[in-house]
C-alpha atoms as a PDB file:
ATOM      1  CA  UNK A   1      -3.016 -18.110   8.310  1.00  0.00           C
ATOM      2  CA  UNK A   2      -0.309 -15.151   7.269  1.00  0.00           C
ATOM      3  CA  UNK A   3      -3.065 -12.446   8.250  1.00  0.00           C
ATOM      4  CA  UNK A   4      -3.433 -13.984  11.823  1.00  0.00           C
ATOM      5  CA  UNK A   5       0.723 -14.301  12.008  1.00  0.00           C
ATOM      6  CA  UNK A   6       0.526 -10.673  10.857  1.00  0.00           C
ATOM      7  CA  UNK A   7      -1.818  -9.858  13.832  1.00  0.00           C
ATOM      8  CA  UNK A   8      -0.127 -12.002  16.181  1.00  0.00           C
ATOM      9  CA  UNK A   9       3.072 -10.086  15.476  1.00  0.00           C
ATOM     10  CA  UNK A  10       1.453  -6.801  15.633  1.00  0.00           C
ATOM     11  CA  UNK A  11       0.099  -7.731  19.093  1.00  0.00           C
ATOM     12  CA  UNK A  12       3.050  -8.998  20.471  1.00  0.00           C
ATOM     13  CA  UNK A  13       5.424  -5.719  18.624  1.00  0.00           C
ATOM     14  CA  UNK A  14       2.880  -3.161  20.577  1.00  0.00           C
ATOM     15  CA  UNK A  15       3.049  -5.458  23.934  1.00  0.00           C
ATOM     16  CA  UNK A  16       6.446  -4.360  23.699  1.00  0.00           C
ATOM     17  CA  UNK A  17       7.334  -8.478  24.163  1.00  0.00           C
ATOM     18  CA  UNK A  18       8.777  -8.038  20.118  1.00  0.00           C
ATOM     19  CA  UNK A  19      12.869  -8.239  20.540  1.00  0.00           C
ATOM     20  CA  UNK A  20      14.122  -4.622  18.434  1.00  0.00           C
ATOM     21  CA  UNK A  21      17.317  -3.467  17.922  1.00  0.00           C
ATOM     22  CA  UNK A  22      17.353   0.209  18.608  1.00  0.00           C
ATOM     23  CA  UNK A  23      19.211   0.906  15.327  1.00  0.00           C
ATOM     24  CA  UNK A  24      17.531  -0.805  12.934  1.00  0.00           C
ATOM     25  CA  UNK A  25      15.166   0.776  10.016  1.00  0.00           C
ATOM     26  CA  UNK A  26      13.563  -2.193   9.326  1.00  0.00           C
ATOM     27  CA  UNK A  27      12.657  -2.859  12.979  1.00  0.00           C
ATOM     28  CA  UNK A  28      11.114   0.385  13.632  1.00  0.00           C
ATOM     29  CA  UNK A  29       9.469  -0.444   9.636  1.00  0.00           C
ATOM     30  CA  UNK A  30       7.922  -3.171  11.085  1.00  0.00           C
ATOM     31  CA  UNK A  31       6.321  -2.177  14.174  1.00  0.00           C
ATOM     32  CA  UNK A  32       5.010   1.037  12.585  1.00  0.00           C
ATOM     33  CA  UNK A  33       3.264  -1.504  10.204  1.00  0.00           C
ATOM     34  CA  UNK A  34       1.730  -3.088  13.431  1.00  0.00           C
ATOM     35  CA  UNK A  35       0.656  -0.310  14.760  1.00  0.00           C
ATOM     36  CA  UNK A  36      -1.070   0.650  11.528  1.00  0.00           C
ATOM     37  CA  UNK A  37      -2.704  -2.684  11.599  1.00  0.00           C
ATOM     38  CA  UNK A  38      -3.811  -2.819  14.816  1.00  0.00           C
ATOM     39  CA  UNK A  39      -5.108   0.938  14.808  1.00  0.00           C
ATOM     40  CA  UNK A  40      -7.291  -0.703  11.711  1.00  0.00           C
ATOM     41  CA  UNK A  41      -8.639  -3.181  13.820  1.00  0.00           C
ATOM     42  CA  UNK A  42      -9.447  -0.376  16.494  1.00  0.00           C
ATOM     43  CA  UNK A  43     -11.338   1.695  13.795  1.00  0.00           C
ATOM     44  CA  UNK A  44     -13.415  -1.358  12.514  1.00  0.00           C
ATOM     45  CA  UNK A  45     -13.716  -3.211  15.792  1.00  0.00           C
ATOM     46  CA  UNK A  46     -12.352  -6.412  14.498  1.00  0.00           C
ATOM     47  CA  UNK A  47     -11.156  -8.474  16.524  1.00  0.00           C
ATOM     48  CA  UNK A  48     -10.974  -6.117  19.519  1.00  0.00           C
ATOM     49  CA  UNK A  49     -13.811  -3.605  20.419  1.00  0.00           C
ATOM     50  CA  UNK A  50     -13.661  -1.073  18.550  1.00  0.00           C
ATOM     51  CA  UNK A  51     -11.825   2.613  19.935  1.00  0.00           C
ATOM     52  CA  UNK A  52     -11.307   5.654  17.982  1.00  0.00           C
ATOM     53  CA  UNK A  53      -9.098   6.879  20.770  1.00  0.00           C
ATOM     54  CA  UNK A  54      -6.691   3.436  20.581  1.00  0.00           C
ATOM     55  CA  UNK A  55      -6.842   3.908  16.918  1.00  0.00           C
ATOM     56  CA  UNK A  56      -5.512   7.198  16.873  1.00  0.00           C
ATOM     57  CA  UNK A  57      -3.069   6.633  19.423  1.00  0.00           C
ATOM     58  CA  UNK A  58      -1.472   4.151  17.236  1.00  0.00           C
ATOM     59  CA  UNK A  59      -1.538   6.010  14.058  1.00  0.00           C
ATOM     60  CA  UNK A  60      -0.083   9.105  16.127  1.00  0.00           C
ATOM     61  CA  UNK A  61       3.164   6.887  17.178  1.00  0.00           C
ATOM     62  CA  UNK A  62       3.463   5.310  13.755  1.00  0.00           C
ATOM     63  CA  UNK A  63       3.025   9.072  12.101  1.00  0.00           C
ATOM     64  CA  UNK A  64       5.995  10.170  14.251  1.00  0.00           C
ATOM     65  CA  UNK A  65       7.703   7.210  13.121  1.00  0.00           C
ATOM     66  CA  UNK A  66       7.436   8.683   9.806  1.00  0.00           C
ATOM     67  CA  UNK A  67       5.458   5.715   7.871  1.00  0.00           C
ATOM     68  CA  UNK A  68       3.884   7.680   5.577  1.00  0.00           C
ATOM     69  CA  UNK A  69       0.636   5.334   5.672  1.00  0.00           C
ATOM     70  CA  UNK A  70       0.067   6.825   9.090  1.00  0.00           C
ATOM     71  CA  UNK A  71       0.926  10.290   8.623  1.00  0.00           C
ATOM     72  CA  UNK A  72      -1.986  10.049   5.775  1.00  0.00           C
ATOM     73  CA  UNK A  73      -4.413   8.466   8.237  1.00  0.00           C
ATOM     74  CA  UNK A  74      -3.337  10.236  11.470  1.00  0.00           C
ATOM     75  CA  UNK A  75      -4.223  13.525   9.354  1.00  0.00           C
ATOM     76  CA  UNK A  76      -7.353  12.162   7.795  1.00  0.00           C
ATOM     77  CA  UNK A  77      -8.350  11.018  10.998  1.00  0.00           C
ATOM     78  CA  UNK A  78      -8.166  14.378  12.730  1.00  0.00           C
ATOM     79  CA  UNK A  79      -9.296  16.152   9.261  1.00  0.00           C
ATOM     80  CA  UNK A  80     -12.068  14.271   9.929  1.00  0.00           C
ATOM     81  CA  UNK A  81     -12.895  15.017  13.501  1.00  0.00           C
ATOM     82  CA  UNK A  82     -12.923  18.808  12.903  1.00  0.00           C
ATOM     83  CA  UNK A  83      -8.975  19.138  13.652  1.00  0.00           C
ATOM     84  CA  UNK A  84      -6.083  19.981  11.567  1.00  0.00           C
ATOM     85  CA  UNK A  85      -4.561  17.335  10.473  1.00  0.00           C
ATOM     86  CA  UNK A  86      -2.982  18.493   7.260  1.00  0.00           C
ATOM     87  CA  UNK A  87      -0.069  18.822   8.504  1.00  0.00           C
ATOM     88  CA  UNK A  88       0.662  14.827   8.410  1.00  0.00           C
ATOM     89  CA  UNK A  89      -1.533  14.527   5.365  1.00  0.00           C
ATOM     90  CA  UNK A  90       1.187  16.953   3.636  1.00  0.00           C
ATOM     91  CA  UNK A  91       3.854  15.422   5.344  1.00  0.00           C
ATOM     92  CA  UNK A  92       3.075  12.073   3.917  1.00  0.00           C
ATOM     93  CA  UNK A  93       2.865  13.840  -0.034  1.00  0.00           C
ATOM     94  CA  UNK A  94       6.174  15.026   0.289  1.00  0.00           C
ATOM     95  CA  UNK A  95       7.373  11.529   0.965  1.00  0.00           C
ATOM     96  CA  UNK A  96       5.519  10.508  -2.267  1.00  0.00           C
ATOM     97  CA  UNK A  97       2.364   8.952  -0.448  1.00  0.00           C
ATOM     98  CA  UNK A  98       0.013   8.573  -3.163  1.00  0.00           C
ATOM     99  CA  UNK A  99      -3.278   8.618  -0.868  1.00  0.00           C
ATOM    100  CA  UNK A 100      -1.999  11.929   0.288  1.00  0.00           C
ATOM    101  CA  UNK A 101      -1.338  13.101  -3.203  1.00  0.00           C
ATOM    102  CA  UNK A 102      -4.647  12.508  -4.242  1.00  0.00           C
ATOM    103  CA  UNK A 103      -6.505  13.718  -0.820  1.00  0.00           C
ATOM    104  CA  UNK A 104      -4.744  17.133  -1.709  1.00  0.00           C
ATOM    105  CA  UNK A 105      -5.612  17.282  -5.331  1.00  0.00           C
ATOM    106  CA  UNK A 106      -9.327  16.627  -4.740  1.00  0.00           C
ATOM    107  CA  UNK A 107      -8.965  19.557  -1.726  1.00  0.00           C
ATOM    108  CA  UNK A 108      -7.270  21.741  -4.375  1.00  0.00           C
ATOM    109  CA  UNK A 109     -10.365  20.659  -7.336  1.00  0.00           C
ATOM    110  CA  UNK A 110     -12.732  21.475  -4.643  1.00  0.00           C
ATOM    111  CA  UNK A 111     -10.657  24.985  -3.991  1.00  0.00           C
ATOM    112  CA  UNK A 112     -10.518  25.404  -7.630  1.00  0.00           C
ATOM    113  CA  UNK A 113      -6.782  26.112  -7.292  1.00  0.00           C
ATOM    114  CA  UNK A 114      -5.777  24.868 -10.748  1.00  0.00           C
ATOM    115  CA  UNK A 115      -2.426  25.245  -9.983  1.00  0.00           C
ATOM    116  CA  UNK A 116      -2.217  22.708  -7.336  1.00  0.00           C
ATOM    117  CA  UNK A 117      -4.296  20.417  -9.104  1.00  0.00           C
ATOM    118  CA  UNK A 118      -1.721  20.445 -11.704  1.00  0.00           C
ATOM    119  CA  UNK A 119       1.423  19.847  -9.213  1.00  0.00           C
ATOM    120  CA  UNK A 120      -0.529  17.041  -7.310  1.00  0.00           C
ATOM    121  CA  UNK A 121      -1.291  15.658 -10.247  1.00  0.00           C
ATOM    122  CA  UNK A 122       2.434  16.022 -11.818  1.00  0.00           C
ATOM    123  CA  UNK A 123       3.389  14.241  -8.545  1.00  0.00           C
ATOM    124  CA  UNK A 124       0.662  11.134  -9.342  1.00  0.00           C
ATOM    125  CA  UNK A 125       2.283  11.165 -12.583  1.00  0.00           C
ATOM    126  CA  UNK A 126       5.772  10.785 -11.482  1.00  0.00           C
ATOM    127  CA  UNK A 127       4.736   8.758  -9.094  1.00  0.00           C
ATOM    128  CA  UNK A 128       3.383   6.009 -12.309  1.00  0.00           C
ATOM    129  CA  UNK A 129      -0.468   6.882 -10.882  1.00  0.00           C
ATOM    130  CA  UNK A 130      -2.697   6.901 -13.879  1.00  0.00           C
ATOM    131  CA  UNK A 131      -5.472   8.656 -12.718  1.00  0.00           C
ATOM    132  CA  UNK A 132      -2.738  11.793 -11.939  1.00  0.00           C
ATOM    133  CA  UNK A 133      -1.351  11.160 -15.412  1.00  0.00           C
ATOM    134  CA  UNK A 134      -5.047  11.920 -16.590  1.00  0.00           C
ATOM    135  CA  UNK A 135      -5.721  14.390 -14.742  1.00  0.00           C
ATOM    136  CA  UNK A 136      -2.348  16.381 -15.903  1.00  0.00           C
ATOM    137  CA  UNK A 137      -3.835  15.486 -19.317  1.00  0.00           C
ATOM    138  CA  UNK A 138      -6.975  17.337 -18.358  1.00  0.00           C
ATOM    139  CA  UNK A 139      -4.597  20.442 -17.051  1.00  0.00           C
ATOM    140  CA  UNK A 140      -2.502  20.597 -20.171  1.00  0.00           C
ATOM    141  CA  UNK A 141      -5.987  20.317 -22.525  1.00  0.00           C
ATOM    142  CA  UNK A 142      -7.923  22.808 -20.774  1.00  0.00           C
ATOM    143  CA  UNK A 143      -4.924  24.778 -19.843  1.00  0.00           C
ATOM    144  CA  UNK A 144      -5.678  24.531 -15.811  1.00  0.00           C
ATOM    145  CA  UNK A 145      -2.587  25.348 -14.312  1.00  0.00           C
ATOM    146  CA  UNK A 146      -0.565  25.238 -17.005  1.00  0.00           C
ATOM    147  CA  UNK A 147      -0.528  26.459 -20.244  1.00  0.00           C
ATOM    148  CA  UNK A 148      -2.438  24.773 -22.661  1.00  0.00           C
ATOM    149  CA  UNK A 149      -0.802  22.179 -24.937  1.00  0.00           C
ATOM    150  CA  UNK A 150      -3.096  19.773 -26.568  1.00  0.00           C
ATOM    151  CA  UNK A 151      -0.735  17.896 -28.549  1.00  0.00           C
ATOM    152  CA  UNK A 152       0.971  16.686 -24.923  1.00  0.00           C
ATOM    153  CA  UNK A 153      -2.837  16.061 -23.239  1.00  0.00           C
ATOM    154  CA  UNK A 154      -3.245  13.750 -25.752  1.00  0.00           C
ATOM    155  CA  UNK A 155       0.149  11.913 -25.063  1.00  0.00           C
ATOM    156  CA  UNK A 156      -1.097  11.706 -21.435  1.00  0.00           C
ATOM    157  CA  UNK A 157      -4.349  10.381 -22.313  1.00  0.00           C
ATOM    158  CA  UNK A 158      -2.566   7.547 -23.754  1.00  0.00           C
ATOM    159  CA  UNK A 159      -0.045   6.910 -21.707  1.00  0.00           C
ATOM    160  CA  UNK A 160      -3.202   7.134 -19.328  1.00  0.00           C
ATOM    161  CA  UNK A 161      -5.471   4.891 -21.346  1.00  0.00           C
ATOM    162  CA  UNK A 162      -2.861   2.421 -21.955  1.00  0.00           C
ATOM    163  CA  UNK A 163      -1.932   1.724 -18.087  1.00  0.00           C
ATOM    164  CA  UNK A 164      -5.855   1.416 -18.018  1.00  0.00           C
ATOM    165  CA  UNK A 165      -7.929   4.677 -17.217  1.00  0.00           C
ATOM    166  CA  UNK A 166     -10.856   4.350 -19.025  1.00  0.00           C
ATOM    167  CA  UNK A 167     -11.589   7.915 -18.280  1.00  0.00           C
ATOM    168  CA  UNK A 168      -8.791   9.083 -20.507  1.00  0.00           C
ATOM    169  CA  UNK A 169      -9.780   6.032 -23.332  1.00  0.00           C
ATOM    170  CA  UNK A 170     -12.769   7.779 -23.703  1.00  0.00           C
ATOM    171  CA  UNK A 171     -11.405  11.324 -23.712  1.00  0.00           C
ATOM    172  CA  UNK A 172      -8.928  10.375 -26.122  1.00  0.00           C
ATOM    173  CA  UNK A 173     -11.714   8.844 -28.484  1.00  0.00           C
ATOM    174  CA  UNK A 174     -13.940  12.468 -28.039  1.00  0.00           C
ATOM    175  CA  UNK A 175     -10.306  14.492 -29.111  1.00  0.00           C
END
């Protein structure tokens, strides 16, 4: 029942029928949330047919809105057609989006630019994401990146292992 109000909302918010103040946050919060939604259902054909073109559409407007989900997915989505879309993808890291954080780190691990694994990874970290927190761990033990510094890898791997990585468990166990 809450996902169809949810839909129902986002329906009505893109029919333009949705009452919005022009200065409110929240407001403009919300209906880049309904775009996201509905540009979900556009990709996946649920509930309407599907259309890439709706789909990215919406995710274009909520981008500019600066929701960071859809500056991740608006980029992905054009990363993913053959365009550039890293532009939005980075936009949305800077902001902290973690989906964007770890798009870029996998781009930089399949670059083999240590140095931005290490400083997407740092971000995860900050960010309380414990697959960045091992990953750092992997940087500081390896020294890729940064220089090496096993003693603080293995503070990582726990902090890691203990919010649940079972990568870094097991890498801890092996040090």
């Amino acid at each position: 029942m809450k996902r169809l109000l949810v839909i129902l909302r986002a329906v009505i918010l893109l029919a333009g029928c949705g009452a919005k103040s022009g200065d409110s946050k929240a407001a403009e919060q919300e209906e880049s949330r309904a775009m996201v939604e509905m540009a979900h259902r556009y990709i996946n054909g649920t509930m309407v047919t599907q259309d890439m073109n709706k789909a990215e559409e919406l995710l274009h407007k909520a981008a500019e809105q600066e929701d960071t989900i859809a500056m991740f997915e608006y980029g992905k989505l054009l990363q993913e057609s053959g365009r550039d879309g890293l532009i939005y993808i980075n936009a949305a890291a800077e902001k902290n989006n973690n989906d964007a954080l770890m798009f870029l780190l996998d781009m930089a691990q399949k670059n083999g630019d240590d140095k931005m694994v290490y400083k997407y990874a740092k971000e995860l970290h900050i960010n309380g994401n414990h697959t960045g927190t091992k990953i750092m761990a992997d940087c500081y033990l390896h020294g890729s990146g940064i220089k090496r510094d096993k003693g603080l890898a293995k503070d990582l791997y726990r902090e890691a292992a203990a919010a649940g990585n079972e990568d870094a468990a097991k890498t801890l166990k092996e040090l």
